[in-house]
N, C-alpha and C. Protein backbone atom coordinates (compact mmCIF):
# COMPACT_ATOMS: atom_id res chain seq x y z
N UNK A 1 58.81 7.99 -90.57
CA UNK A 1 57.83 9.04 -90.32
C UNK A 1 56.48 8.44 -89.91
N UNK A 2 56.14 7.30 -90.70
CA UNK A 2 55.10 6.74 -90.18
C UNK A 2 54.94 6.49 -88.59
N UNK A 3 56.39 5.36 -88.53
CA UNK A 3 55.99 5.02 -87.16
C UNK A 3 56.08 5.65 -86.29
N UNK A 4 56.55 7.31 -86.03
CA UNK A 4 56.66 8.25 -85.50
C UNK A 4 55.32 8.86 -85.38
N UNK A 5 54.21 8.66 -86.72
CA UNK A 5 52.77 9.24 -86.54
C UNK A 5 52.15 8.40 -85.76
N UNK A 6 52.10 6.97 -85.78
CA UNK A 6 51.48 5.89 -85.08
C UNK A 6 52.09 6.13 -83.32
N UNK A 7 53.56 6.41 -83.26
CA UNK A 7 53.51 6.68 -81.54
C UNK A 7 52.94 8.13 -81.76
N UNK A 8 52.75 8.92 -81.86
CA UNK A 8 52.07 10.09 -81.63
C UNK A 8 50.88 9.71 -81.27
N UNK A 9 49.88 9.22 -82.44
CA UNK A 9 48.25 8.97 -82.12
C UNK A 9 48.06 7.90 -80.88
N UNK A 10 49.51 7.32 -80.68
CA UNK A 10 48.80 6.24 -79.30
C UNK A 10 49.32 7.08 -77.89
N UNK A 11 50.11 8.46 -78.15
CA UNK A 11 50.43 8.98 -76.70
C UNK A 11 48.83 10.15 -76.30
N UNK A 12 48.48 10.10 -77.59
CA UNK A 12 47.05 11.13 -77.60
C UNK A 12 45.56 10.41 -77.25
N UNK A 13 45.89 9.08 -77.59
CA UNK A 13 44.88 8.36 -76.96
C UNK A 13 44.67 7.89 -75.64
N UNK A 14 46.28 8.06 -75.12
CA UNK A 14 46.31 7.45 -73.91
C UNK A 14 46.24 8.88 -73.02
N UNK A 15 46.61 9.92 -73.61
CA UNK A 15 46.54 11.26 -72.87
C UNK A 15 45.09 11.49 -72.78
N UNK A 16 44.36 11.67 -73.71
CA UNK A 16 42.66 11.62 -73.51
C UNK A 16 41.99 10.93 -72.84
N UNK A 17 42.42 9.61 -72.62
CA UNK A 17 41.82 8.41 -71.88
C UNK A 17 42.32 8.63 -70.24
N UNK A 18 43.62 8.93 -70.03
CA UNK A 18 43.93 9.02 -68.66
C UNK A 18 43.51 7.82 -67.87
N UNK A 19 43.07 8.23 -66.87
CA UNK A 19 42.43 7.56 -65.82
C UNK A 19 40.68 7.33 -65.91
N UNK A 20 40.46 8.02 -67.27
CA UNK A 20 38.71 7.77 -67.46
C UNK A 20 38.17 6.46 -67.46
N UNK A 21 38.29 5.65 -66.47
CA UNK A 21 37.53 4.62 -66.35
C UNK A 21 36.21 4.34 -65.64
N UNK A 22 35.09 3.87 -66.00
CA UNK A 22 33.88 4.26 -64.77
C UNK A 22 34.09 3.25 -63.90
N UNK A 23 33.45 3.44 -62.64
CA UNK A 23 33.29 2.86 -61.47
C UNK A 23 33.22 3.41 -60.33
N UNK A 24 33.33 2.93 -59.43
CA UNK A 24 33.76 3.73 -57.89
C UNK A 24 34.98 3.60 -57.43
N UNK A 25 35.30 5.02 -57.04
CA UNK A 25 36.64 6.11 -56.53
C UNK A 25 36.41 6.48 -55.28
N UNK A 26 37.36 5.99 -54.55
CA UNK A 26 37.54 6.65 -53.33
C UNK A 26 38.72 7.42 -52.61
N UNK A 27 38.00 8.62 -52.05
CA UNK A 27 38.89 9.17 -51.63
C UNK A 27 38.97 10.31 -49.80
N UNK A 28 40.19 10.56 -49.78
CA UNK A 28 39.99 10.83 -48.52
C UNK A 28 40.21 12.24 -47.90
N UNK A 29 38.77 12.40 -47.00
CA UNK A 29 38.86 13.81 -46.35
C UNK A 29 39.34 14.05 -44.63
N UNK A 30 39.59 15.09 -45.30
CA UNK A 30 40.59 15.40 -43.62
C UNK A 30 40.94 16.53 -43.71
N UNK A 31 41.39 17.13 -42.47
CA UNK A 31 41.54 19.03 -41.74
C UNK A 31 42.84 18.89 -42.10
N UNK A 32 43.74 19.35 -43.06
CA UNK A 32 45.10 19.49 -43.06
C UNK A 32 45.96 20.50 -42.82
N UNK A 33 45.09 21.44 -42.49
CA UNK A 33 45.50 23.28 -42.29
C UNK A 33 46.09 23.17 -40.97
N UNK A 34 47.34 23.58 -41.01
CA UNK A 34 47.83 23.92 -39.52
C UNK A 34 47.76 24.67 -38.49
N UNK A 35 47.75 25.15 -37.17
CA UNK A 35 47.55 26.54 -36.47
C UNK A 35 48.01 26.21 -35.35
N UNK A 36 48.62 27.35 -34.69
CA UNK A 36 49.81 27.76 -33.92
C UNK A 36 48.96 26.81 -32.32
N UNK A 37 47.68 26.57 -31.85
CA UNK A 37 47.33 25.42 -30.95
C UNK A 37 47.56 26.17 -30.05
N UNK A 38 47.17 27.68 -29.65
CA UNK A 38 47.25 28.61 -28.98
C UNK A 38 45.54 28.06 -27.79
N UNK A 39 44.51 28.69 -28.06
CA UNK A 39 43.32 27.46 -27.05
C UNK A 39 43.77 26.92 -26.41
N UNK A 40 42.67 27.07 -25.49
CA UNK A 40 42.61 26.14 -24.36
C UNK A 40 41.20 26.16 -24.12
N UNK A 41 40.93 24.87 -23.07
CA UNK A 41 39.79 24.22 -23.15
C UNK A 41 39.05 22.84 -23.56
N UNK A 42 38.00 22.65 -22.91
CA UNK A 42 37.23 21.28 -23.18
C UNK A 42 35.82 21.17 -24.23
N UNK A 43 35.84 20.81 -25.14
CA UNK A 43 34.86 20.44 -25.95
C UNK A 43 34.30 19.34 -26.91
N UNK A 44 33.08 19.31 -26.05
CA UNK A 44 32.21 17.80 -26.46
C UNK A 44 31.90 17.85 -27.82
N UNK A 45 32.01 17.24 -28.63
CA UNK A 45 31.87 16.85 -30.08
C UNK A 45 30.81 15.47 -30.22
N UNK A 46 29.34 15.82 -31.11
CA UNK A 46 28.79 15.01 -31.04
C UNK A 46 28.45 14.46 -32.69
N UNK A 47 28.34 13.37 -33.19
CA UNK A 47 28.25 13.15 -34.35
C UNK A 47 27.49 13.51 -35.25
N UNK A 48 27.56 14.33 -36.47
CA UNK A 48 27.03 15.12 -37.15
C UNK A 48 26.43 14.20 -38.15
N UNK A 49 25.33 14.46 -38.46
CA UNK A 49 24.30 13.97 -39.48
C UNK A 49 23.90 14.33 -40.70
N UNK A 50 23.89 12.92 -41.53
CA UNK A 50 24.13 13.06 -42.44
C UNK A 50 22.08 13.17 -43.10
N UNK A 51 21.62 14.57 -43.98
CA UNK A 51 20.47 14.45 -44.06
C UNK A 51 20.37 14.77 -45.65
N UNK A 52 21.24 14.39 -46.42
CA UNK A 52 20.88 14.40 -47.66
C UNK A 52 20.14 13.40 -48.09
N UNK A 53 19.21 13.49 -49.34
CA UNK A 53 18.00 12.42 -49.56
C UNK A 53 18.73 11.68 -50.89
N UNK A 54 18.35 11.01 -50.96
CA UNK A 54 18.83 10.15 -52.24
C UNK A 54 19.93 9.77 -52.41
N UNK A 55 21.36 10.18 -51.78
CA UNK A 55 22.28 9.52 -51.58
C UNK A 55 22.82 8.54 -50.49
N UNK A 56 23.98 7.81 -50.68
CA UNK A 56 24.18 6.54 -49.42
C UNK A 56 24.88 7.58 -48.58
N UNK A 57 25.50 6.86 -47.66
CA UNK A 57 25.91 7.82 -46.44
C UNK A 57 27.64 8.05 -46.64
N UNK A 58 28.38 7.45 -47.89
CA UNK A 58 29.72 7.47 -48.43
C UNK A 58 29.71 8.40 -49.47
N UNK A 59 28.83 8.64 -50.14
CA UNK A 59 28.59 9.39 -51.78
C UNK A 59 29.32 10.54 -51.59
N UNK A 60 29.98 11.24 -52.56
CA UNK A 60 30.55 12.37 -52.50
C UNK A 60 29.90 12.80 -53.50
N UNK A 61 30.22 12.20 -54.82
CA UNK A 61 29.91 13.02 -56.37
C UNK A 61 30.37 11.85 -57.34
N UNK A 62 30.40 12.53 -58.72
CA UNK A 62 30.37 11.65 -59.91
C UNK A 62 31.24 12.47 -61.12
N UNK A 63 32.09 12.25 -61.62
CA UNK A 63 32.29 12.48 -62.60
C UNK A 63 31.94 11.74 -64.47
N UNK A 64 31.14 12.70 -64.78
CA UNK A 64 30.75 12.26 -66.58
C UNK A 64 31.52 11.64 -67.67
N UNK A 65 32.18 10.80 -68.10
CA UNK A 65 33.24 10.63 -69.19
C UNK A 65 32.66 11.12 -70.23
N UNK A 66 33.86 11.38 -70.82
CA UNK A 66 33.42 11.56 -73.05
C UNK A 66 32.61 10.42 -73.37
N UNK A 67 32.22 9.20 -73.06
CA UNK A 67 31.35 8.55 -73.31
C UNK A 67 29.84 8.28 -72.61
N UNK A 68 29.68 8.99 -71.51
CA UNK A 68 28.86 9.38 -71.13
C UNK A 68 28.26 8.36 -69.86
N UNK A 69 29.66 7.58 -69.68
CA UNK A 69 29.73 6.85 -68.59
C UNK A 69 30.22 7.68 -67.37
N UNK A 70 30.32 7.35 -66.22
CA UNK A 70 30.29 8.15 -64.97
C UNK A 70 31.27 6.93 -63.99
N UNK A 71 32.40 7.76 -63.49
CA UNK A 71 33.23 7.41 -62.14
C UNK A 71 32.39 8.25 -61.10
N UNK A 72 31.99 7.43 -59.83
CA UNK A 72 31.63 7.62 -58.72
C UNK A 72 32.29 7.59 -57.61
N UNK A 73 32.41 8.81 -56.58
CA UNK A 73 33.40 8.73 -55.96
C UNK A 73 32.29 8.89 -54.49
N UNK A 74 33.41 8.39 -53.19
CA UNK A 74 32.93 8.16 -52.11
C UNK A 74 33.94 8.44 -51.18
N UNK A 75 33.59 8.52 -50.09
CA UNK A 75 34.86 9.12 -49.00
C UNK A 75 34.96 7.27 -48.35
N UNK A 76 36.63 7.83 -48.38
CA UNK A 76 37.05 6.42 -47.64
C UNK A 76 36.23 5.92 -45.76
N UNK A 77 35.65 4.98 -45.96
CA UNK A 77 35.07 4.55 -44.63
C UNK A 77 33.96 4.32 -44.89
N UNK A 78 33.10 5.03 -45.94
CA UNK A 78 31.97 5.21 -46.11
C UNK A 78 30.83 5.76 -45.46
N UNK A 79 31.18 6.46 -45.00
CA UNK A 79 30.11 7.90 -43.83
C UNK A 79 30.78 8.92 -44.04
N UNK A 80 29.96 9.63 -44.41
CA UNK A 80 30.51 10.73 -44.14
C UNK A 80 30.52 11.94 -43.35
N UNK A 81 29.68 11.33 -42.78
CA UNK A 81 28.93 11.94 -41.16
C UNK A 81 29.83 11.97 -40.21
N UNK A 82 30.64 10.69 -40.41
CA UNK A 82 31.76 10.15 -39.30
C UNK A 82 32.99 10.71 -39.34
N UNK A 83 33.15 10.84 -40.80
CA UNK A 83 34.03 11.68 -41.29
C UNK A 83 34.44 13.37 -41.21
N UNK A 84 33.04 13.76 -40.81
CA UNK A 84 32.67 15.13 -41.20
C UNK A 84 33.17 15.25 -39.44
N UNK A 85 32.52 14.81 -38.77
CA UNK A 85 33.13 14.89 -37.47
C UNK A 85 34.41 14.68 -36.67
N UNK A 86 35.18 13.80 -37.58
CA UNK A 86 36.35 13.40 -37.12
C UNK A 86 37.40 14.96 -37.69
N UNK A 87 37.07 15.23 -38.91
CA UNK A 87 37.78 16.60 -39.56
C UNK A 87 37.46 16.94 -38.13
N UNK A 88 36.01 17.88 -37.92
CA UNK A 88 35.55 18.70 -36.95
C UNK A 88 36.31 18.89 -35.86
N UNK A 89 36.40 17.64 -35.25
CA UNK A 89 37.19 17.17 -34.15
C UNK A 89 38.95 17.43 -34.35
N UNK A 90 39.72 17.18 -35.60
CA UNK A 90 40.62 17.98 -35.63
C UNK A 90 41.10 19.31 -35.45
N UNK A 91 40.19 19.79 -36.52
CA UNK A 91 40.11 21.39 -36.64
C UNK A 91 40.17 22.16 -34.74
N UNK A 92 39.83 21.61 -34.00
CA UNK A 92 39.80 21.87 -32.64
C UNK A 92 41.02 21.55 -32.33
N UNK A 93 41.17 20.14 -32.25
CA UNK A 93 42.71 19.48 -31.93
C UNK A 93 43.59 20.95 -32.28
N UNK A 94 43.92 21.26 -32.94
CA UNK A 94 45.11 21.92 -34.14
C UNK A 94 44.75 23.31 -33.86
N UNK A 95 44.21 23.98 -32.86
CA UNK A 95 44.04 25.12 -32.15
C UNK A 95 44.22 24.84 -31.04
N UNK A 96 44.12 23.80 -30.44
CA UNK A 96 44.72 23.59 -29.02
C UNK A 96 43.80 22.80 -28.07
N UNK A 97 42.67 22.77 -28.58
CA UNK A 97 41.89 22.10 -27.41
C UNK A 97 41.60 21.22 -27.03
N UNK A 98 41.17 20.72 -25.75
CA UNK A 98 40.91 19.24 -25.81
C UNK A 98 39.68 18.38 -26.12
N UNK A 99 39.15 17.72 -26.71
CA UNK A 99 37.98 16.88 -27.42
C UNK A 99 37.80 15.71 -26.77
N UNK A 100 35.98 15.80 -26.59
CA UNK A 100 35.84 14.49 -26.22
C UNK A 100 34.22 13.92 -27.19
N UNK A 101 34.59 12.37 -27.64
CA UNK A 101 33.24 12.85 -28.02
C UNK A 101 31.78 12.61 -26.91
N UNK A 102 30.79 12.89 -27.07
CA UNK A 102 29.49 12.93 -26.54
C UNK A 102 28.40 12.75 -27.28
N UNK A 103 27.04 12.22 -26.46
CA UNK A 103 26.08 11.58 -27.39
C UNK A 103 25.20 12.84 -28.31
N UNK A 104 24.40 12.29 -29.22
CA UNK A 104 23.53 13.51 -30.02
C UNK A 104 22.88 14.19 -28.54
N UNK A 105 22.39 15.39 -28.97
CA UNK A 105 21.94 16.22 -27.29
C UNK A 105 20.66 17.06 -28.61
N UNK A 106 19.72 17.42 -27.82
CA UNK A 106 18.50 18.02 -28.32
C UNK A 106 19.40 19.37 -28.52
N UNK A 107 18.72 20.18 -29.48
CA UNK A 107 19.14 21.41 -30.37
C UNK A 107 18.40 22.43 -29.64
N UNK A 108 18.40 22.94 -28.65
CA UNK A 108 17.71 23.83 -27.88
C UNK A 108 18.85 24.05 -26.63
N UNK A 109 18.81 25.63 -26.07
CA UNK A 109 19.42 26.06 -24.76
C UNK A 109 19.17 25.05 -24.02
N UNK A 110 17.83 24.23 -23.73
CA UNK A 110 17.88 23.26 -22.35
C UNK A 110 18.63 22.30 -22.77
N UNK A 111 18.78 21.88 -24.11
CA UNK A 111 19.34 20.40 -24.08
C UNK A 111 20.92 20.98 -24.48
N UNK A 112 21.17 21.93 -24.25
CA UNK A 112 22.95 22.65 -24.54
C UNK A 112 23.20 21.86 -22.98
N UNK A 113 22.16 22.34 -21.48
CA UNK A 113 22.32 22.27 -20.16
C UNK A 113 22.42 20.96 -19.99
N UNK A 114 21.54 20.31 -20.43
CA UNK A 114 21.32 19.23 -20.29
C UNK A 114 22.78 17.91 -20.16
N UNK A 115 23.32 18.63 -21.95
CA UNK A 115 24.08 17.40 -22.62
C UNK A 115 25.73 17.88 -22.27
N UNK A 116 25.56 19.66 -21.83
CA UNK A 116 26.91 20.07 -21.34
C UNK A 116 28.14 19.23 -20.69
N UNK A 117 27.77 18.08 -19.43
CA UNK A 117 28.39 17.58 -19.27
C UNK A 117 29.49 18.22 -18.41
N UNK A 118 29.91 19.24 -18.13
CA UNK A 118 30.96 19.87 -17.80
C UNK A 118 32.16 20.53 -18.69
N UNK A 119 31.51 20.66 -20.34
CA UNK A 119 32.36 21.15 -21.05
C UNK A 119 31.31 22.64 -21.31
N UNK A 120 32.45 23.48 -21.30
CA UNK A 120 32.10 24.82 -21.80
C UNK A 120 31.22 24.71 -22.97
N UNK A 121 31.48 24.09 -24.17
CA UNK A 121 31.35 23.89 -25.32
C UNK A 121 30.92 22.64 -25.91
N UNK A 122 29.92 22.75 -26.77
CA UNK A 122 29.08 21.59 -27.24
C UNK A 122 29.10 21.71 -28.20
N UNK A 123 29.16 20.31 -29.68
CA UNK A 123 29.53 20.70 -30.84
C UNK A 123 28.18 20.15 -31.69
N UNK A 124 27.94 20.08 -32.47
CA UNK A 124 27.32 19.06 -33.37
C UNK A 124 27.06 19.69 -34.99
N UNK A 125 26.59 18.92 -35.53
CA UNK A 125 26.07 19.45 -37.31
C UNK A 125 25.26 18.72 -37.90
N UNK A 126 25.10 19.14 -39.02
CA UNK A 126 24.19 18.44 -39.76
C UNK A 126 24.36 18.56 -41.43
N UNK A 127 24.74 17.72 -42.28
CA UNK A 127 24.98 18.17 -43.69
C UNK A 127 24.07 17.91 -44.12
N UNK A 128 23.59 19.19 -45.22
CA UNK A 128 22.52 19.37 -45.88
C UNK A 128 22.83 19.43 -47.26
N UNK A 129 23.93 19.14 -48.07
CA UNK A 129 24.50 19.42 -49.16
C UNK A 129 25.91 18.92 -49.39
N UNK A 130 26.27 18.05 -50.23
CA UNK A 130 27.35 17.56 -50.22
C UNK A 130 27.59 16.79 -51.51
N UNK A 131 28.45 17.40 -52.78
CA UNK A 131 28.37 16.47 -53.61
C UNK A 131 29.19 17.62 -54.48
N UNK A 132 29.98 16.91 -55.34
CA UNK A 132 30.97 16.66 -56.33
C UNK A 132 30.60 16.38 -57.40
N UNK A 133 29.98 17.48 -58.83
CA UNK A 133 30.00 16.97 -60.19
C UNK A 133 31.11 17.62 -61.27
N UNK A 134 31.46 16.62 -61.68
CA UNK A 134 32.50 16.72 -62.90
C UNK A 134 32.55 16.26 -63.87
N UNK A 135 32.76 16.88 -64.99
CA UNK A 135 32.31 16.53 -66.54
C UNK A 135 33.81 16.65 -67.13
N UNK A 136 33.84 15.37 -67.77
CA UNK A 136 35.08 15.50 -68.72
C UNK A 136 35.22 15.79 -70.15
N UNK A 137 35.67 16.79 -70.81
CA UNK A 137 35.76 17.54 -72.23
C UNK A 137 36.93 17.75 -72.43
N UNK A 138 37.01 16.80 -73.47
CA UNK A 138 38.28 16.67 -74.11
C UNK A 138 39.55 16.41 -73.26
N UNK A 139 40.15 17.09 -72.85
CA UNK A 139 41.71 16.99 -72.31
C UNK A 139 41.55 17.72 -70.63
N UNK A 140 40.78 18.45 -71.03
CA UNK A 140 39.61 19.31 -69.21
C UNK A 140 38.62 18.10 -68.47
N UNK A 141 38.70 18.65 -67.31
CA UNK A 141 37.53 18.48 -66.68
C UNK A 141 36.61 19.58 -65.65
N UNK A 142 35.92 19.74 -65.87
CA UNK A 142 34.90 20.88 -65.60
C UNK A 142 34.51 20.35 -63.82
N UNK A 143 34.84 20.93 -62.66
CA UNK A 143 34.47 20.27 -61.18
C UNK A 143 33.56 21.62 -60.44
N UNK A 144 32.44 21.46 -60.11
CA UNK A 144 31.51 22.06 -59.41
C UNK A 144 31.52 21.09 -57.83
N UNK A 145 31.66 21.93 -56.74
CA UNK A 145 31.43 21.38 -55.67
C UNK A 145 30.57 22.27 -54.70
N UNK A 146 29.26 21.47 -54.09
CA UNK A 146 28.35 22.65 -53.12
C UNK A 146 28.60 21.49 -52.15
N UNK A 147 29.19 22.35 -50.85
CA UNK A 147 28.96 22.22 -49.44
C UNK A 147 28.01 23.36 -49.03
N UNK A 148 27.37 22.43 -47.83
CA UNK A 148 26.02 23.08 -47.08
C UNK A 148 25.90 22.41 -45.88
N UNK A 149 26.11 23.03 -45.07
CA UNK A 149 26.68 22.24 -43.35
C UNK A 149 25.49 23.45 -42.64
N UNK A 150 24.88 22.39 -41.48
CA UNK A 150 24.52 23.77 -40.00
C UNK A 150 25.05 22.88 -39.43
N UNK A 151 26.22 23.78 -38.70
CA UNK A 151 27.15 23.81 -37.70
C UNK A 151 26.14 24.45 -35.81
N UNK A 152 26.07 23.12 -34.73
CA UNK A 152 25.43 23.83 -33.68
C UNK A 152 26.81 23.98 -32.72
N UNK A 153 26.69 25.25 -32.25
CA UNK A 153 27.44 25.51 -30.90
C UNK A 153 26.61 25.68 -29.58
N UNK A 154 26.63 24.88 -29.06
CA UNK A 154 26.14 24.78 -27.50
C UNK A 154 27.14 25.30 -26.17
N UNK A 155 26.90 26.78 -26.00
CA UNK A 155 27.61 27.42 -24.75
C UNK A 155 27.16 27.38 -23.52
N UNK A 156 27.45 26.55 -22.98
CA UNK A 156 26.95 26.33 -21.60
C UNK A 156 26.65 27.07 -20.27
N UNK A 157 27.89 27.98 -20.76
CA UNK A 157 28.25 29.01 -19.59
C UNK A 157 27.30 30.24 -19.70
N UNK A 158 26.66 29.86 -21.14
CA UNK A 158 25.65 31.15 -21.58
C UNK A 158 23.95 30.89 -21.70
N UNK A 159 24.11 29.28 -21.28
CA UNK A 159 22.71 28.81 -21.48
C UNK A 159 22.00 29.59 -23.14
N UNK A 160 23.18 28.96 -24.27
CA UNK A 160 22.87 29.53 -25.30
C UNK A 160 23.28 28.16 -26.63
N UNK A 161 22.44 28.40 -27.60
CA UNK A 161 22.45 27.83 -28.71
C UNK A 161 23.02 28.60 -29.79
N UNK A 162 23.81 28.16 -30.69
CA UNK A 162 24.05 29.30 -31.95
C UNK A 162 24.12 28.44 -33.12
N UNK A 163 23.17 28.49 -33.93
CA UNK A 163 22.97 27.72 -35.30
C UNK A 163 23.81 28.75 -36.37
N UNK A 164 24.68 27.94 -36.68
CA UNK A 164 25.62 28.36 -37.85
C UNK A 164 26.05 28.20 -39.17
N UNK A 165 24.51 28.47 -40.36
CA UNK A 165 24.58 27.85 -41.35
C UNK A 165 25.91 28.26 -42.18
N UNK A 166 26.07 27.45 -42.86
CA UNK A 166 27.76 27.90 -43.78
C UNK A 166 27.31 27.12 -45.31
N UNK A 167 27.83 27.69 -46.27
CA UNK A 167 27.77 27.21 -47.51
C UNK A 167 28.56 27.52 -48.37
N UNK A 168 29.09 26.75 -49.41
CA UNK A 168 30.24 26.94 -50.36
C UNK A 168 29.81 26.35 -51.50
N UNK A 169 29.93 27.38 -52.68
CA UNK A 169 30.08 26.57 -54.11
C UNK A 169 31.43 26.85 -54.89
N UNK A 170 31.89 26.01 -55.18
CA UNK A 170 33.24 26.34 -56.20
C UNK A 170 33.49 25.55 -57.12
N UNK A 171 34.11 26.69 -58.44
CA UNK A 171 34.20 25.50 -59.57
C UNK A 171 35.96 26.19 -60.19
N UNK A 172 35.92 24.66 -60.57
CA UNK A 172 37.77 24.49 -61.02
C UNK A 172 37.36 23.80 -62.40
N UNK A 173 38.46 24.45 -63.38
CA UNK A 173 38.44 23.39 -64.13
C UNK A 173 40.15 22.78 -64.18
N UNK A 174 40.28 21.71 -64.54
CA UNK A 174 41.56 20.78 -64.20
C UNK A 174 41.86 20.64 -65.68
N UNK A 175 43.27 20.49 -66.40
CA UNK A 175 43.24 20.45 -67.34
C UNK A 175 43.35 18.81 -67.62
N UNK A 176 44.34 18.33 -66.47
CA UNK A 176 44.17 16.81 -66.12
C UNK A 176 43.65 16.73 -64.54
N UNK A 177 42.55 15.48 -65.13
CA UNK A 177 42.11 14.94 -63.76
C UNK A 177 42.70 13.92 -63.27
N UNK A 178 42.50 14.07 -62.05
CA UNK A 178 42.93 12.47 -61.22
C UNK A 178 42.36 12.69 -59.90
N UNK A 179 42.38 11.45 -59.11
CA UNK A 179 41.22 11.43 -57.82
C UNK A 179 42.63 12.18 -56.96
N UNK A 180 43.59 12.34 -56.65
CA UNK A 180 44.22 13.28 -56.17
C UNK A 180 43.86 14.67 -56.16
N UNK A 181 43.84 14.96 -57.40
CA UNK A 181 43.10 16.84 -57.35
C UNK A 181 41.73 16.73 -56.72
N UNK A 182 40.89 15.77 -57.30
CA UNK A 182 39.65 16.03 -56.62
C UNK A 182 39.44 16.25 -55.11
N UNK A 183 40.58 15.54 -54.69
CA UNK A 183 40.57 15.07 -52.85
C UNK A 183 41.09 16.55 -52.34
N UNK A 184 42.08 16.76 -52.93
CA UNK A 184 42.54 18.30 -52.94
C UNK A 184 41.69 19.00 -53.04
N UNK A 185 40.68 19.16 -54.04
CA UNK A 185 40.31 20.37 -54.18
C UNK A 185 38.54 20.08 -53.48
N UNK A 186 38.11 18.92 -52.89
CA UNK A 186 37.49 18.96 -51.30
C UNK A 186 37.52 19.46 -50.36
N UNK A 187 39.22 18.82 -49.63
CA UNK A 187 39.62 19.10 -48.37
C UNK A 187 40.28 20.55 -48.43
N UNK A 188 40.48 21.54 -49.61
CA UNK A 188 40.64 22.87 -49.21
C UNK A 188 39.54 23.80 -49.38
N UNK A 189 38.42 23.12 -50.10
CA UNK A 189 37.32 23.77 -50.21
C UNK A 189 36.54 23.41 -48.47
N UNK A 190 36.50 22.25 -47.86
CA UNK A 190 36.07 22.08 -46.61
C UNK A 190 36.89 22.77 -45.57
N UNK A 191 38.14 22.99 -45.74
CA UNK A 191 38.56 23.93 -44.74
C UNK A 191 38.35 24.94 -44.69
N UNK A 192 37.75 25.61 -45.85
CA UNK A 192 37.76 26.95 -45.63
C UNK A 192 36.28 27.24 -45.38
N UNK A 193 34.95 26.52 -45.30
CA UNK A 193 34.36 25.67 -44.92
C UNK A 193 34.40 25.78 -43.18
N UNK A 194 35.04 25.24 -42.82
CA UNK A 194 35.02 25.10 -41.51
C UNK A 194 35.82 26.16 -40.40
N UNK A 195 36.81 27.04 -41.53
CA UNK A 195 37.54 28.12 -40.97
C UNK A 195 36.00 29.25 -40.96
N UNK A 196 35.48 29.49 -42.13
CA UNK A 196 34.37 30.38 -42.10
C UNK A 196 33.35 30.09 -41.04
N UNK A 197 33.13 29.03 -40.83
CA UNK A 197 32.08 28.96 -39.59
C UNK A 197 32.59 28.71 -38.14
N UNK A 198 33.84 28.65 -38.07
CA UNK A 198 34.07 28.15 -36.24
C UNK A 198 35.22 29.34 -36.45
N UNK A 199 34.97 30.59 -36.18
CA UNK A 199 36.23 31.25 -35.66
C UNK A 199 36.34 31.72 -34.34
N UNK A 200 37.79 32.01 -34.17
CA UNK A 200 38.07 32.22 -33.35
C UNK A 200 38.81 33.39 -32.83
């Protein structure tokens, strides 16, 4: 009976402990939502900027341990600017269209003319919000995530600009964590994210 209590208290220690180790976690974002690739058309995609203050240009978020140490997580590559655009650039792919990229272009109707190029469509963004906090309690973990993107569309054919702010907060709690759910529960919070602001 004893040694039956002793494996008990070491499957409860190791169940509490999990994967709670601090350091840096990385993980990876990407457009995984499928669509029928019905579109057609050409559109310039220009690299979206990253303008959050105080973080590096990889940072996602942090999760808290029961000891009050912290795992830090980061998107694989470490930009996430680069990242944010390459999704972008899918999300198009996977409706049908064709992508090219193009340089930053001024945020105004003249510089839509300007940087058009011969594509109908001009892309760019800018993240203003981006980060991942999670607190671990007991056998839970508590995950808050705010995305905050302006999305620019540059229509050429309309000598027009359309600033498209979008924002998302959502919170999960996990009963077990692991950098799998977290990546999960990113890349479906960013798609829907990017479905809300580029429709079609």
């Amino acid at each position: 009976m004893k040694k039956q209590s002793l494996i008990f208290l070491g499957f409860i220690l190791v169940f509490f402990s999990g994967c709670a180790t601090p350091g840096q976690k990385f993980i990876d974002i990407t457009y995984l939502a499928d669509h029928a690739g019905t579109q057609t058309g050409r559109i310039g995609i220009a690299p979206f900027k990253d303008k959050r203050t105080g973080m590096g240009e990889g940072y996602i978020g942090y999760r808290t341990l029961l000891d009050n140490s912290q795992e830090t997580y980061f998107v694989k590559g470490l930009d996430l600017a680069a990242t944010l655009t390459k999704t972008i650039r899918t999300y198009f792919e996977k409706n049908g269209f064709e992508t090219t990229a193009i340089d930053p272009w001024e945020l105004t109707p003249d510089g839509v003319i300007k940087a058009s190029g011969g594509f109908k469509q001009i892309v760019t963004g800018t993240i203003n919000k981006f980060e991942c906090r999670a607190e671990k309690k007991g056998a839970t973990t508590d995950m808050v995530l705010d995305i905050d993107l302006t999305i620019y569309l540059g229509m050429a054919d309309k000598n027009a600009l359309k600033t498209i702010p979008v924002s998302l907060t959502l919170e999960r709690t996990e009963f077990t964590f692991t950098r799998e759910k977290l990546e999960r529960f990113v890349n479906q919070a960013l798609k829907e994210v990017i479905q809300k602001a580029l429709v079609f």
